[in-house]
N, C-alpha and C. Protein backbone atom coordinates (compact mmCIF):
# COMPACT_ATOMS: atom_id res chain seq x y z
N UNK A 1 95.07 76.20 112.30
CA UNK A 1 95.74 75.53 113.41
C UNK A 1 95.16 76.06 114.72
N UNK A 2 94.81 75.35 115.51
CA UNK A 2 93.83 75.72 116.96
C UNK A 2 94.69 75.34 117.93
N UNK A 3 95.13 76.95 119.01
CA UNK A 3 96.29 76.12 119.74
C UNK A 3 95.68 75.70 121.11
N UNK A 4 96.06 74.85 122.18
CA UNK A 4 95.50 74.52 123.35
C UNK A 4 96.30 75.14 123.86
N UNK A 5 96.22 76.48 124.37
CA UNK A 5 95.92 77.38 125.06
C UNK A 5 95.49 77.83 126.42
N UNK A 6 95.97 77.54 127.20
CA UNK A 6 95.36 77.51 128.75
C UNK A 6 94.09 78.67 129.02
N UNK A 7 94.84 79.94 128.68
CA UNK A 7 94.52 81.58 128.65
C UNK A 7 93.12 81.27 127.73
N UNK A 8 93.07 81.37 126.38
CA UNK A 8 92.25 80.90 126.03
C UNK A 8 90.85 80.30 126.49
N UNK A 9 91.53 78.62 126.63
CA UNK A 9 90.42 77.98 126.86
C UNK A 9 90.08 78.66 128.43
N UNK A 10 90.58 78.71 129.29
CA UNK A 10 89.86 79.16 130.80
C UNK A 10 88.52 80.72 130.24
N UNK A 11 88.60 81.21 129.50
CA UNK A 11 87.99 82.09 129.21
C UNK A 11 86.80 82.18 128.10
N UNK A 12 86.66 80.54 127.68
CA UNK A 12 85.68 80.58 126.66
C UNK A 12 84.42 80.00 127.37
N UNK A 13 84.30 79.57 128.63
CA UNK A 13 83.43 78.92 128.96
C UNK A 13 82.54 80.46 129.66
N UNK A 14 83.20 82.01 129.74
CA UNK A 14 82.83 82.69 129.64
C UNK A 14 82.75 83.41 129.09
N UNK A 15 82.10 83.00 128.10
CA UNK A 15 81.73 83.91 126.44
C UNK A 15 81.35 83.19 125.85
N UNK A 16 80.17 84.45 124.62
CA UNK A 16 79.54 83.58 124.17
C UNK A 16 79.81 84.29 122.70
N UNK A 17 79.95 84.06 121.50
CA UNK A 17 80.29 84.82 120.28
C UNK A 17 81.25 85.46 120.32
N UNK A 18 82.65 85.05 120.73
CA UNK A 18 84.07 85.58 120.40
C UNK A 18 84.82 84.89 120.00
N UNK A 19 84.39 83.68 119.37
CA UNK A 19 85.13 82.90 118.68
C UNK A 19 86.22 83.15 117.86
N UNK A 20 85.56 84.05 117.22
CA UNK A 20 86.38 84.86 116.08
C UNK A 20 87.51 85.54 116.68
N UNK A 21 87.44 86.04 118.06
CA UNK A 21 88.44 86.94 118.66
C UNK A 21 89.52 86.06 119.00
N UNK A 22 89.35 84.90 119.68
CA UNK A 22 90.08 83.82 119.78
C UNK A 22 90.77 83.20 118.48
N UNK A 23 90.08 82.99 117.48
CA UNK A 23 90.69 82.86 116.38
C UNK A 23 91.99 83.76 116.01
N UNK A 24 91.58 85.17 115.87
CA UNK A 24 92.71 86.43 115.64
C UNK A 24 93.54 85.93 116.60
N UNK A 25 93.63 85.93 117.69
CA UNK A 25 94.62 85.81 118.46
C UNK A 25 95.60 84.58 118.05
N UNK A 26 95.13 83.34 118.29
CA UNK A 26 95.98 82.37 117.37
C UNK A 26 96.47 83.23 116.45
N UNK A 27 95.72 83.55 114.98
CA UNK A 27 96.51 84.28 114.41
C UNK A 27 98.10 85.06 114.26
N UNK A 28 97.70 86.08 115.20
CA UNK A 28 98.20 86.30 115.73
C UNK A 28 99.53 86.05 116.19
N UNK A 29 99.53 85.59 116.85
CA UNK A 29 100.65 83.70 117.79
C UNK A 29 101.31 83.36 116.46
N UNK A 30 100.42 83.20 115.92
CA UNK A 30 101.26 82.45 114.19
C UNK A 30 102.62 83.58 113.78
N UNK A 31 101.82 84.61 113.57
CA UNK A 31 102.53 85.67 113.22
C UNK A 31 103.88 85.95 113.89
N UNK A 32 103.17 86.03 114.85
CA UNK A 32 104.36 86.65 115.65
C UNK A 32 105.94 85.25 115.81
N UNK A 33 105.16 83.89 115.54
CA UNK A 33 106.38 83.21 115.45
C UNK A 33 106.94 83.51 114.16
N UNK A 34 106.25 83.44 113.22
CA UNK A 34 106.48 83.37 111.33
C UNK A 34 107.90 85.02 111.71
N UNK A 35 107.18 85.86 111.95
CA UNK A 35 107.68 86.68 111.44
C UNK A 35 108.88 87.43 113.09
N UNK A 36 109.16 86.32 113.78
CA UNK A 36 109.96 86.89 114.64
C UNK A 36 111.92 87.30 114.57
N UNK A 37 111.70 88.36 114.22
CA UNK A 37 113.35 88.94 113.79
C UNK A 37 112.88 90.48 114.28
N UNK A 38 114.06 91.00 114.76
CA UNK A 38 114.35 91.92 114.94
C UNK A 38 114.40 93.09 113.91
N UNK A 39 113.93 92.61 112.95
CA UNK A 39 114.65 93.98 111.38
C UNK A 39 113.35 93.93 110.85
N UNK A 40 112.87 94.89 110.34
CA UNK A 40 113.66 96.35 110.78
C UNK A 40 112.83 97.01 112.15
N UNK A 41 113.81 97.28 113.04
CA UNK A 41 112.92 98.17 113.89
C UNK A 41 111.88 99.08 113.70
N UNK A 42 111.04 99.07 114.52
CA UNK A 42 109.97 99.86 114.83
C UNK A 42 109.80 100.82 115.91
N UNK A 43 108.47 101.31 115.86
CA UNK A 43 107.61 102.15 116.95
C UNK A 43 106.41 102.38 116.93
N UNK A 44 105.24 102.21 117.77
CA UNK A 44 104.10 102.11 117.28
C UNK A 44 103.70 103.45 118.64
N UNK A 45 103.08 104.45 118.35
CA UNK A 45 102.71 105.19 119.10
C UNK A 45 101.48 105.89 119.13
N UNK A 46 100.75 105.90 120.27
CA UNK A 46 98.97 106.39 120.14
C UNK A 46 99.59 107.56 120.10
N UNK A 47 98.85 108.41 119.21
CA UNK A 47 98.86 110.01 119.16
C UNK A 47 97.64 110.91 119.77
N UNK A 48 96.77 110.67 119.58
CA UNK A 48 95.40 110.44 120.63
C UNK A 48 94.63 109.41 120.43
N UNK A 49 93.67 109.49 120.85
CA UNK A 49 92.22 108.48 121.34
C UNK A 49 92.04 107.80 120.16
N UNK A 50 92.07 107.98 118.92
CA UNK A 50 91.89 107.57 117.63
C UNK A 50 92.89 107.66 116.50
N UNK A 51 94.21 107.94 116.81
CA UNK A 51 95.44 108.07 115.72
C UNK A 51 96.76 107.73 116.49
N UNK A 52 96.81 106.48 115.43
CA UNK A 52 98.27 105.79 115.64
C UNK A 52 99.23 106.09 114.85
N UNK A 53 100.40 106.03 115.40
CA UNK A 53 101.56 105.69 113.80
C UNK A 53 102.75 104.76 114.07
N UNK A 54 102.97 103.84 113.49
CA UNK A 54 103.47 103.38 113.28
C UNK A 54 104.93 103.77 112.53
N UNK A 55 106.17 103.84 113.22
CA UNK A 55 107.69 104.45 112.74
C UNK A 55 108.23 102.90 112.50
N UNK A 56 109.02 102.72 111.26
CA UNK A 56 109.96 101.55 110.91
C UNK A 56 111.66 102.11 110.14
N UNK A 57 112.16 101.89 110.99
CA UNK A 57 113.69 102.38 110.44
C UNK A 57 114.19 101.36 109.71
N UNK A 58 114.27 102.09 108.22
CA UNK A 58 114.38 101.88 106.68
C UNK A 58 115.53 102.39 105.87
N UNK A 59 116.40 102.47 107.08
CA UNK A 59 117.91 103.51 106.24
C UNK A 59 118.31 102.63 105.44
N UNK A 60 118.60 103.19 104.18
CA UNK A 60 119.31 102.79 103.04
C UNK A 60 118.48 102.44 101.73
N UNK A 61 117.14 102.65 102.03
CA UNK A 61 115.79 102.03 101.82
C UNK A 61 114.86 103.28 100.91
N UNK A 62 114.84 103.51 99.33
CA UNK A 62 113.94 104.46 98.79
C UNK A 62 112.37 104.24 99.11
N UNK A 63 111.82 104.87 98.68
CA UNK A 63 110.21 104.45 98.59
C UNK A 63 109.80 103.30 97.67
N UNK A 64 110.39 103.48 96.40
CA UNK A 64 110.19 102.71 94.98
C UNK A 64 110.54 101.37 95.87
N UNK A 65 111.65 101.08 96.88
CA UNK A 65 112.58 99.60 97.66
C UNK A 65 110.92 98.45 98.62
N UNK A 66 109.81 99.61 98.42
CA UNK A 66 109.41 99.22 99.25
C UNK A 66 107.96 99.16 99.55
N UNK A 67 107.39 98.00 99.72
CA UNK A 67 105.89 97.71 99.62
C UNK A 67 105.02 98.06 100.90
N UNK A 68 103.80 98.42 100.92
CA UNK A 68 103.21 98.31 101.84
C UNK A 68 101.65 97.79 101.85
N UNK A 69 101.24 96.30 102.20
CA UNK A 69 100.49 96.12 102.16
C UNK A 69 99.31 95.83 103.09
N UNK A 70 98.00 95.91 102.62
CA UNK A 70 96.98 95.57 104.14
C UNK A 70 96.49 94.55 103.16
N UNK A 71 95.81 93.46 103.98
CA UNK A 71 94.94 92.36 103.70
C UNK A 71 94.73 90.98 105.11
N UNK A 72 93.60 91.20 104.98
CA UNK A 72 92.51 90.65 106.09
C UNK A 72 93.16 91.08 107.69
N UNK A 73 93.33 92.25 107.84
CA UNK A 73 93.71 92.77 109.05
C UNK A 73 94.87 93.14 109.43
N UNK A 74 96.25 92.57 108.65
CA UNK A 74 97.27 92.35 108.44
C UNK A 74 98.05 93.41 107.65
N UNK A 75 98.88 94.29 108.39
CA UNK A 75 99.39 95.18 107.55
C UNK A 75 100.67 94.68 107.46
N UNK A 76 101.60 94.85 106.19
CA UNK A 76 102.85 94.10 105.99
C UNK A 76 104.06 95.04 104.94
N UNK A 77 104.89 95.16 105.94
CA UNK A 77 106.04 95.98 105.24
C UNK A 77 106.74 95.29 104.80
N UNK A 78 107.63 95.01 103.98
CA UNK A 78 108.35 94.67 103.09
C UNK A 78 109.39 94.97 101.94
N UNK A 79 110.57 94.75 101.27
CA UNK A 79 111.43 95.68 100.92
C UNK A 79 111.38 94.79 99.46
N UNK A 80 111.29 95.05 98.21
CA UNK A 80 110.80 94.03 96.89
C UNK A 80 112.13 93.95 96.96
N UNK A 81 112.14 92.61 95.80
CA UNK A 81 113.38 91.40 95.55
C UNK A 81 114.09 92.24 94.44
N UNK A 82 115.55 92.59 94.86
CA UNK A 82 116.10 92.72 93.94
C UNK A 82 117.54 92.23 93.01
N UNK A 83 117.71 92.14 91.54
CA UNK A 83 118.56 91.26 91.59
C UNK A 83 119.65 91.71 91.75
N UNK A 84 120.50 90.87 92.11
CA UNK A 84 121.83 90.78 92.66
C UNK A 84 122.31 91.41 91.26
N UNK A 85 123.66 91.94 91.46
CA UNK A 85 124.14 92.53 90.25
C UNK A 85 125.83 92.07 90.83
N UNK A 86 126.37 91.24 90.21
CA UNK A 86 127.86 90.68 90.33
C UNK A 86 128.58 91.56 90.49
N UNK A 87 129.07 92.38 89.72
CA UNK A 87 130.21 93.75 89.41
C UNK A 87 129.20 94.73 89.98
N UNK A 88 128.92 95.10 90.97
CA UNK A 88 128.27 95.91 91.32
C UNK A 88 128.91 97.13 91.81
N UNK A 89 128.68 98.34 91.15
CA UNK A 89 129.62 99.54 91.41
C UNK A 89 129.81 100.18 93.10
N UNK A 90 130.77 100.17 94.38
CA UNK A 90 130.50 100.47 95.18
C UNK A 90 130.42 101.55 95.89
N UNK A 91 130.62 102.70 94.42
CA UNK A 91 130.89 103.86 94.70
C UNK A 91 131.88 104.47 96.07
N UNK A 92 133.23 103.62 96.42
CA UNK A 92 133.45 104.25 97.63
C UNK A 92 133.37 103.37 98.59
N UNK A 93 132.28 102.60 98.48
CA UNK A 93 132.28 102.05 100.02
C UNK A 93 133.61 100.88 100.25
N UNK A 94 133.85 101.61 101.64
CA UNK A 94 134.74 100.50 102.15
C UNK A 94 134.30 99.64 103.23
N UNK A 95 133.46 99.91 104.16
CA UNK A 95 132.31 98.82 104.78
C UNK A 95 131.40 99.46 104.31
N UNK A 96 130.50 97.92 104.36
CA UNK A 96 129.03 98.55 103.97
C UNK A 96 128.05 97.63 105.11
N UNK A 97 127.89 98.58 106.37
CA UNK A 97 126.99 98.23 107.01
C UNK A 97 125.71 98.27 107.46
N UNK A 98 125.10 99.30 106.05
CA UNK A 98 123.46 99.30 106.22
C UNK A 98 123.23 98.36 105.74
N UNK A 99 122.12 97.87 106.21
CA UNK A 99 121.47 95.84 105.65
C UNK A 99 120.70 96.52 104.59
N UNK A 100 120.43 95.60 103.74
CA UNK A 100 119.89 95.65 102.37
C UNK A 100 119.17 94.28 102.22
N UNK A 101 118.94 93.75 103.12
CA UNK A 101 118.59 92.58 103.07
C UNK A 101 117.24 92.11 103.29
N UNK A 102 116.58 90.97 102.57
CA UNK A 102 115.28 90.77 102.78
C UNK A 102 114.47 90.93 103.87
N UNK A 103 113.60 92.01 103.90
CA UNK A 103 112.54 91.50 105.11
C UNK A 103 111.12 91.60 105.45
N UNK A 104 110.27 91.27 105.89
CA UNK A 104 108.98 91.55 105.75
C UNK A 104 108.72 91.63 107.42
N UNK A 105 107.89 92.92 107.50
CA UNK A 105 107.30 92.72 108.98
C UNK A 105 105.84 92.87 108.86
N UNK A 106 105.22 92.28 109.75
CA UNK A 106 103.89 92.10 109.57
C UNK A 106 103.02 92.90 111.04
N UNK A 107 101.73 93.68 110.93
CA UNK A 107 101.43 94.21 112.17
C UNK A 107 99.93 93.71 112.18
N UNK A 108 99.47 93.47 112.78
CA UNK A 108 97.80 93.21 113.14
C UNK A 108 97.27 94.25 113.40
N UNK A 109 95.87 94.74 112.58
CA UNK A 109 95.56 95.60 112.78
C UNK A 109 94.01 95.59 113.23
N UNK A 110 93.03 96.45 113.77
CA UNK A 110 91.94 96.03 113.88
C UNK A 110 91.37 96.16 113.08
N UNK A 111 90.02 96.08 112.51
CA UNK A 111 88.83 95.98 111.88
C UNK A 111 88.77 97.56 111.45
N UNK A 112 88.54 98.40 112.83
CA UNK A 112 88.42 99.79 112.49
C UNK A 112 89.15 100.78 112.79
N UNK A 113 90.54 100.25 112.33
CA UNK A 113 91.70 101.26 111.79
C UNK A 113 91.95 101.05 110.30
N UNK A 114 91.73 102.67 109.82
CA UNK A 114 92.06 102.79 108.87
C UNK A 114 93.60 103.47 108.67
N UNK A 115 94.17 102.81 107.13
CA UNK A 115 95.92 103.65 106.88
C UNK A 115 95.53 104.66 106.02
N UNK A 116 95.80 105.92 106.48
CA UNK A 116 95.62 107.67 106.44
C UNK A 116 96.73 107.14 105.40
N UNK A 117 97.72 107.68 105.89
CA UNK A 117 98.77 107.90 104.86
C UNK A 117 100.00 106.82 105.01
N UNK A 118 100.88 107.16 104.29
CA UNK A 118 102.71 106.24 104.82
C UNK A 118 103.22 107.31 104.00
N UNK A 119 104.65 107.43 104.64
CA UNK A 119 105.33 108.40 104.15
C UNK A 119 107.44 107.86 104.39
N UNK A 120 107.95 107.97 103.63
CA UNK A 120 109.42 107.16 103.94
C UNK A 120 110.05 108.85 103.55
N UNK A 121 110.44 109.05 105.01
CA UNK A 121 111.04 110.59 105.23
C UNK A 121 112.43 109.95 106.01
N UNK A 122 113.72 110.35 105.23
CA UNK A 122 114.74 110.03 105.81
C UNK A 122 115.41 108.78 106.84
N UNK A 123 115.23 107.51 105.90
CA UNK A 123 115.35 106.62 106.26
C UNK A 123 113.99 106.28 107.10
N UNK A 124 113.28 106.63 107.56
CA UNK A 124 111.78 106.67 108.57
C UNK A 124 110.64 106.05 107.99
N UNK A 125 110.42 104.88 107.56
CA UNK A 125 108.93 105.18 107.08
C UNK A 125 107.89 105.25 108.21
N UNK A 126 107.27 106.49 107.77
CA UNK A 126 105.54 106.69 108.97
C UNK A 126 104.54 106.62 108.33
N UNK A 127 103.45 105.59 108.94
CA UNK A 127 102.07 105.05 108.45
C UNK A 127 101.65 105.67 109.53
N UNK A 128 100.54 105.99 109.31
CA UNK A 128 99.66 107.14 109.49
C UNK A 128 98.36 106.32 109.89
N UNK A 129 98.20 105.89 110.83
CA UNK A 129 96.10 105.07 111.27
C UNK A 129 95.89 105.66 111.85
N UNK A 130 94.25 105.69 111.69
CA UNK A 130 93.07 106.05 112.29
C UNK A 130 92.01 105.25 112.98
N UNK A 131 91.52 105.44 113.87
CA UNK A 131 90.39 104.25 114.55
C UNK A 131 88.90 105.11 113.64
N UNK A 132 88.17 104.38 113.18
CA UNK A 132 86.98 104.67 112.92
C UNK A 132 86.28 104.12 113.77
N UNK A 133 85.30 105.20 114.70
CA UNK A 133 84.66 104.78 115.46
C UNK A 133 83.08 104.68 114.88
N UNK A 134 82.46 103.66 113.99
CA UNK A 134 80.96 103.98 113.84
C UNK A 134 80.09 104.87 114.61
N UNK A 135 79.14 105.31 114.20
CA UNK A 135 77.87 105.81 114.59
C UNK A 135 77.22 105.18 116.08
N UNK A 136 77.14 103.77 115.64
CA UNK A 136 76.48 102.81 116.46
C UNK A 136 77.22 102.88 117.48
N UNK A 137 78.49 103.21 117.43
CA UNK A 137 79.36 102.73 118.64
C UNK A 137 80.00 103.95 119.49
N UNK A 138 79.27 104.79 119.13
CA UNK A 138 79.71 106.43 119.75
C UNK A 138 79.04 106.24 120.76
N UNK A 139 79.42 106.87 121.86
CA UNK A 139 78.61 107.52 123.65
C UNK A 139 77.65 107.94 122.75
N UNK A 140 76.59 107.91 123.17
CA UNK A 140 75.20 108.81 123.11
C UNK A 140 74.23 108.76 124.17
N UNK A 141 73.43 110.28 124.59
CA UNK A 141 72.69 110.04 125.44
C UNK A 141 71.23 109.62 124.97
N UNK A 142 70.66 108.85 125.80
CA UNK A 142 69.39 107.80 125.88
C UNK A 142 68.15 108.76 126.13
N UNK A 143 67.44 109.39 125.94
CA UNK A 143 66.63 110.11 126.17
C UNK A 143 65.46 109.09 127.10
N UNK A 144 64.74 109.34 127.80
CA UNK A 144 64.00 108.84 128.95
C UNK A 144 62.83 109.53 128.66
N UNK A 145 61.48 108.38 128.69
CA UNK A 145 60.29 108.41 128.52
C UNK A 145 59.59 108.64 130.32
């Protein structure tokens, strides 16, 4: 789907091979409508120059409750389907207001971030990225003939 785009288009007539970047962004746009809800909160925080993490508050939520996947740039949290159980024991509870309820959040990621680790520490899950910066793409000095 190709959106007409004001932002966009004013900016392609200066450039030449970012098509693709324009593309992600739609993307993007998609996403962010598909997957716009509030649950479960987040936090996304640079730790330095090259390490992010990403915090999602998951109370009520084991590790086994919960997927984490990457594919084509797209990292996606998610809590697996489980079945309903009728007579379900409530041990106690007299409200029960942690959600348990379906959700998937989705994050865009770049090309050269890699996921170090994820870890679900007290209701918290923390994913752990890294920027890989290639060789090619490091400062280096030019030596002069």
């Amino acid at each position: 789907m190709t959106r007409n785009l004001s932002v966009w288009n004013s900016l392609k007539p200066f450039s030449v091979g970012f098509d693709s970047i324009f593309e992600e962004f739609d993307r993007m746009l998609e996403l962010t409508e598909r997957y716009n809800s509030n649950y479960p909160p987040y936090n996304i925080r640079k730790i330095s120059e090259n390490d992010y993490k990403i915090e999602v508050a998951l109370a009520g939520h084991n590790k086994d409750d919960i997927e984490l996947e990457l594919k084509d740039s797209t990292l996606t949290v998610r809590n697996k389907a489980k079945e309903k159980i009728v007579n379900e024991d409530s041990n106690g509870v007299i409200h029960k207001g942690i959600s348990t309820r379906q959700f998937e959040r989705a994050f865009t990621i770049s090309e050269d971030i890699k996921v170090k680790n994820a870890e679900l520490d007290n209701g918290l899950l923390n994913i752990d990225l890294e920027r890989i910066v290639p060789e090619e793409k490091r400062a280096r000095l030019i030596s002069i003939n």
